[in-house]
N, C-alpha and C. Protein backbone atom coordinates (compact mmCIF):
# COMPACT_ATOMS: atom_id res chain seq x y z
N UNK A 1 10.66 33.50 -27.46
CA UNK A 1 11.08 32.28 -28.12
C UNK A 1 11.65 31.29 -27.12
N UNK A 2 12.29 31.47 -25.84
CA UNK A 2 13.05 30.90 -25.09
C UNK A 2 11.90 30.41 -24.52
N UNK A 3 10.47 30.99 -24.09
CA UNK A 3 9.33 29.97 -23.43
C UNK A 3 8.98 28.93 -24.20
N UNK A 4 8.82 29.03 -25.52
CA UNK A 4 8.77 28.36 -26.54
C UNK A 4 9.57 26.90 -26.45
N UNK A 5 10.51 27.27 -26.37
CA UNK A 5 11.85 26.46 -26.44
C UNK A 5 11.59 25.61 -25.18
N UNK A 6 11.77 26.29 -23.94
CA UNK A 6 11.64 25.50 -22.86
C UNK A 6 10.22 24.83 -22.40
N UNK A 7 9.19 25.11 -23.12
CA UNK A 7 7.77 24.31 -23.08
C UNK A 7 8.39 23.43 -23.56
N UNK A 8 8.43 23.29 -24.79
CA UNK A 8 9.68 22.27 -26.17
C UNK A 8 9.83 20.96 -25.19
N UNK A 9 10.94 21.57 -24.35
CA UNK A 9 12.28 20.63 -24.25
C UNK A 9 11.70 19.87 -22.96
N UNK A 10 10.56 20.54 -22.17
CA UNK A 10 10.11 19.96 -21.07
C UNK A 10 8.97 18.83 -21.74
N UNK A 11 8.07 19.15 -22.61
CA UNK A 11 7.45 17.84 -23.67
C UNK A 11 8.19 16.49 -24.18
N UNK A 12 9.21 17.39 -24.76
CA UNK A 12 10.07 16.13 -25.14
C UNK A 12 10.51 15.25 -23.93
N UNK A 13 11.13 15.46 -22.78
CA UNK A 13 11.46 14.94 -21.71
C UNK A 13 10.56 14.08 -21.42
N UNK A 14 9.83 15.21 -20.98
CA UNK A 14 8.17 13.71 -20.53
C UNK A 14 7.81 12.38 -21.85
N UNK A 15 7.97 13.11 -22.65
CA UNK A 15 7.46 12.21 -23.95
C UNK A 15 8.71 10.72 -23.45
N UNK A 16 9.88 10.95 -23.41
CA UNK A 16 11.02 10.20 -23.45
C UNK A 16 11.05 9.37 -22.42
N UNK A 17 10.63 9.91 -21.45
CA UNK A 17 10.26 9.31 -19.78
C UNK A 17 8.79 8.27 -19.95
N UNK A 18 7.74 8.88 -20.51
CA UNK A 18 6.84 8.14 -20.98
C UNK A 18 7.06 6.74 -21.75
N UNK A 19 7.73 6.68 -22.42
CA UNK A 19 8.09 5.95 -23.66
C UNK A 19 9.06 4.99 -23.29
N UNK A 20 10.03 5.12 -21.95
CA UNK A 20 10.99 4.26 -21.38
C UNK A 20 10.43 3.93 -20.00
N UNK A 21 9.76 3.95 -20.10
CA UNK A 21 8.78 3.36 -18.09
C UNK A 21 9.09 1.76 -18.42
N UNK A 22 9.46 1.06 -17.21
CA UNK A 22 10.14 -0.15 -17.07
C UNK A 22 8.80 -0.74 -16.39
N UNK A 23 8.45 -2.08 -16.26
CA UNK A 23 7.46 -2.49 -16.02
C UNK A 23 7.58 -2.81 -14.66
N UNK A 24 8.90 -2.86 -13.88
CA UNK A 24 8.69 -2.95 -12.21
C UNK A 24 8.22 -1.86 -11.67
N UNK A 25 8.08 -0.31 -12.38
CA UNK A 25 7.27 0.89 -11.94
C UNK A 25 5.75 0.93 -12.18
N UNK A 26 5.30 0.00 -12.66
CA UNK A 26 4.05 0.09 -13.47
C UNK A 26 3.29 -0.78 -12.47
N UNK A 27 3.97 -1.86 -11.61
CA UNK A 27 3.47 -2.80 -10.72
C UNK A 27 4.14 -2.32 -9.49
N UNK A 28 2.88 -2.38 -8.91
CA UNK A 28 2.34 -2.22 -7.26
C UNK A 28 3.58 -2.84 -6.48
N UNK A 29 4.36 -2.36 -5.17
CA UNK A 29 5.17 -2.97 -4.71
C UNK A 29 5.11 -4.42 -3.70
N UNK A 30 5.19 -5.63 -3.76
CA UNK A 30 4.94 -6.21 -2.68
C UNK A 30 4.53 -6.24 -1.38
N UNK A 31 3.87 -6.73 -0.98
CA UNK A 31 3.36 -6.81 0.47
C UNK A 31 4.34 -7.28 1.19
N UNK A 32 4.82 -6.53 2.54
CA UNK A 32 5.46 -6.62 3.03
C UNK A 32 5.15 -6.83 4.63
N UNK A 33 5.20 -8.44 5.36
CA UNK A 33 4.83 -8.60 6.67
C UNK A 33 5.25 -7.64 7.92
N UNK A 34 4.26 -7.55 8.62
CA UNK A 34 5.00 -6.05 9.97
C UNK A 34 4.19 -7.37 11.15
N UNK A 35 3.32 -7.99 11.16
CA UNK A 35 2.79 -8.51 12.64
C UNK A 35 2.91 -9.95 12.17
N UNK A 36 3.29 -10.83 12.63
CA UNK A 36 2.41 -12.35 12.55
C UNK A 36 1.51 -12.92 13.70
N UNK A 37 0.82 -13.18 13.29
CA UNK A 37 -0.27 -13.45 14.73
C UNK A 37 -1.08 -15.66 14.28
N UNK A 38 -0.53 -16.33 14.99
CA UNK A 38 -0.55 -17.33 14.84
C UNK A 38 -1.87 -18.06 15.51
N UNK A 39 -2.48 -17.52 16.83
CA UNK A 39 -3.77 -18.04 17.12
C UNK A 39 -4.35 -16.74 17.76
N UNK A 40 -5.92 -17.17 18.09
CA UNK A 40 -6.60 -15.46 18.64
C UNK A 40 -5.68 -15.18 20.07
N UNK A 41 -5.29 -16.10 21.01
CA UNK A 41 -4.26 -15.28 22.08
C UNK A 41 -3.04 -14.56 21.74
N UNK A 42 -2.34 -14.32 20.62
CA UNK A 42 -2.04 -13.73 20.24
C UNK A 42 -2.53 -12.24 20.07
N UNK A 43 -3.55 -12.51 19.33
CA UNK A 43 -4.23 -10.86 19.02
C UNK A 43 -4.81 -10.34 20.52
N UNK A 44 -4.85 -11.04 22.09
CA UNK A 44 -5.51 -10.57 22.64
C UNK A 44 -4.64 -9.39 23.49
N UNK A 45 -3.23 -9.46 22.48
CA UNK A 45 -2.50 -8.27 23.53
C UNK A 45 -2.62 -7.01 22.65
N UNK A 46 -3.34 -7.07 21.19
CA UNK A 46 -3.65 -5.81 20.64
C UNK A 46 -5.19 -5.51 21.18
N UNK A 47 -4.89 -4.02 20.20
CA UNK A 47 -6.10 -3.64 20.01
C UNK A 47 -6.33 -3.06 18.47
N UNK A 48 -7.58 -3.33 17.78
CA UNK A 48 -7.57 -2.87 16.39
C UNK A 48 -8.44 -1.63 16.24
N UNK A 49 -7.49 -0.59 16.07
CA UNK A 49 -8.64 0.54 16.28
C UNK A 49 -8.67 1.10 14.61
N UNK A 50 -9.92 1.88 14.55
CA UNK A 50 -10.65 2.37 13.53
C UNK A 50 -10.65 3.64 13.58
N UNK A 51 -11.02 4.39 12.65
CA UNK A 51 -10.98 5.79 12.55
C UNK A 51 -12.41 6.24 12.99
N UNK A 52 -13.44 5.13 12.93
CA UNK A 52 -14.57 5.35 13.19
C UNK A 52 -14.68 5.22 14.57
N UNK A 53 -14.42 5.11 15.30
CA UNK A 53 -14.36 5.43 16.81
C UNK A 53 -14.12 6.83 16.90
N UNK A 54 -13.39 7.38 15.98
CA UNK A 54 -13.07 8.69 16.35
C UNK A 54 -13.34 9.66 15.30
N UNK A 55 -14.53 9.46 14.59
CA UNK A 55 -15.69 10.40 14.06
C UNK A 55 -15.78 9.50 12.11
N UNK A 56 -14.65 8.64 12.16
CA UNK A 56 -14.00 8.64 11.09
C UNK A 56 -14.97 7.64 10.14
N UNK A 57 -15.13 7.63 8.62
CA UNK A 57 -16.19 6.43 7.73
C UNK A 57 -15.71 5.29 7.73
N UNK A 58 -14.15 5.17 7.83
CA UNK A 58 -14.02 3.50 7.58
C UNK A 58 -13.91 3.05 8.48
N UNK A 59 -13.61 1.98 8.34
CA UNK A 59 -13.85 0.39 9.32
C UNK A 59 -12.78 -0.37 9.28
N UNK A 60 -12.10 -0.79 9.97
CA UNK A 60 -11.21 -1.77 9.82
C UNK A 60 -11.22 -3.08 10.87
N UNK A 61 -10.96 -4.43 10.08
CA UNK A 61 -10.78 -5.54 10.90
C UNK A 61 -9.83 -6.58 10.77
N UNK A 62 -9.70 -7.59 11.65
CA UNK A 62 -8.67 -8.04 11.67
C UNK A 62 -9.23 -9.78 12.07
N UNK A 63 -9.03 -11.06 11.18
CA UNK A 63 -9.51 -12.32 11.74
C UNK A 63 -8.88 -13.22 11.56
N UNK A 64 -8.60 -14.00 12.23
CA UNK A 64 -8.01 -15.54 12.18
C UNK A 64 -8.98 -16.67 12.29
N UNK A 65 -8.99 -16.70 11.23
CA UNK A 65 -10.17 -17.95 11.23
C UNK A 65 -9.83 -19.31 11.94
N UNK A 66 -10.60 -20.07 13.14
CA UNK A 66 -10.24 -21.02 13.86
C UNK A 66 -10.24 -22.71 12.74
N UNK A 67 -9.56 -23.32 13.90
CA UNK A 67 -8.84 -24.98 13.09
C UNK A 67 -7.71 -24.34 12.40
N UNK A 68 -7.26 -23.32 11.76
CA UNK A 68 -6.16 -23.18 11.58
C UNK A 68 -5.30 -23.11 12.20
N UNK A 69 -3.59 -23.12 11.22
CA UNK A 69 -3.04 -22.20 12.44
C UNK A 69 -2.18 -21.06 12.41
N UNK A 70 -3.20 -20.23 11.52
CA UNK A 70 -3.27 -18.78 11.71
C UNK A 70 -2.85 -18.50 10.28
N UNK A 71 -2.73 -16.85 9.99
CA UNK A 71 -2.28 -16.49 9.20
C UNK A 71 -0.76 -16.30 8.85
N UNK A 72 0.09 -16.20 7.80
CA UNK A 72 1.62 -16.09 7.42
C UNK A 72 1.58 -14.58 8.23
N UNK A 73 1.12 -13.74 7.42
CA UNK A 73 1.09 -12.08 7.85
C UNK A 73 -0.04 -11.38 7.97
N UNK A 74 0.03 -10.30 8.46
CA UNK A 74 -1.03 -9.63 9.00
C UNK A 74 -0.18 -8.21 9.17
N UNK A 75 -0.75 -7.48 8.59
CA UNK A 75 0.02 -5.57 8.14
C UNK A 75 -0.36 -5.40 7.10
């Protein structure tokens, strides 16, 4: 009866937790800036590496489109 009980009381919990979820948990956390890079001499002291250099499927890149002047963030 006590498994009973404690299946029970662990349902109800979740049910209660379910039922009170606040909507700042439900949305994705802000983007948060780590580099700013303002023209391409900037980026020429990185390097942007990929997993695919090192056997890996994805791809990653990184661009500042010119006449601007540059992006806010970049991370």
């Amino acid at each position: 009866m006590s498994r009973f009980r404690s299946l029970w009381q662990v349902s109800v919990n979740a049910t209660k937790k379910a039922l009170t979820w606040e909507l700042e948990e439900m949305v994705p956390p802000a983007e948060k800036c780590i580099f700013k890079f303002s023209s391409k001499e900037d980026l020429k002291r990185w390097h942007l590496y990929s997993d695919s250099e090192y056997g890996g499927l994805s791809s990653a890149s990184l661009e500042i489109k010119d006449g601007g002047i540059g992006s806010d963030c970049t991370g």
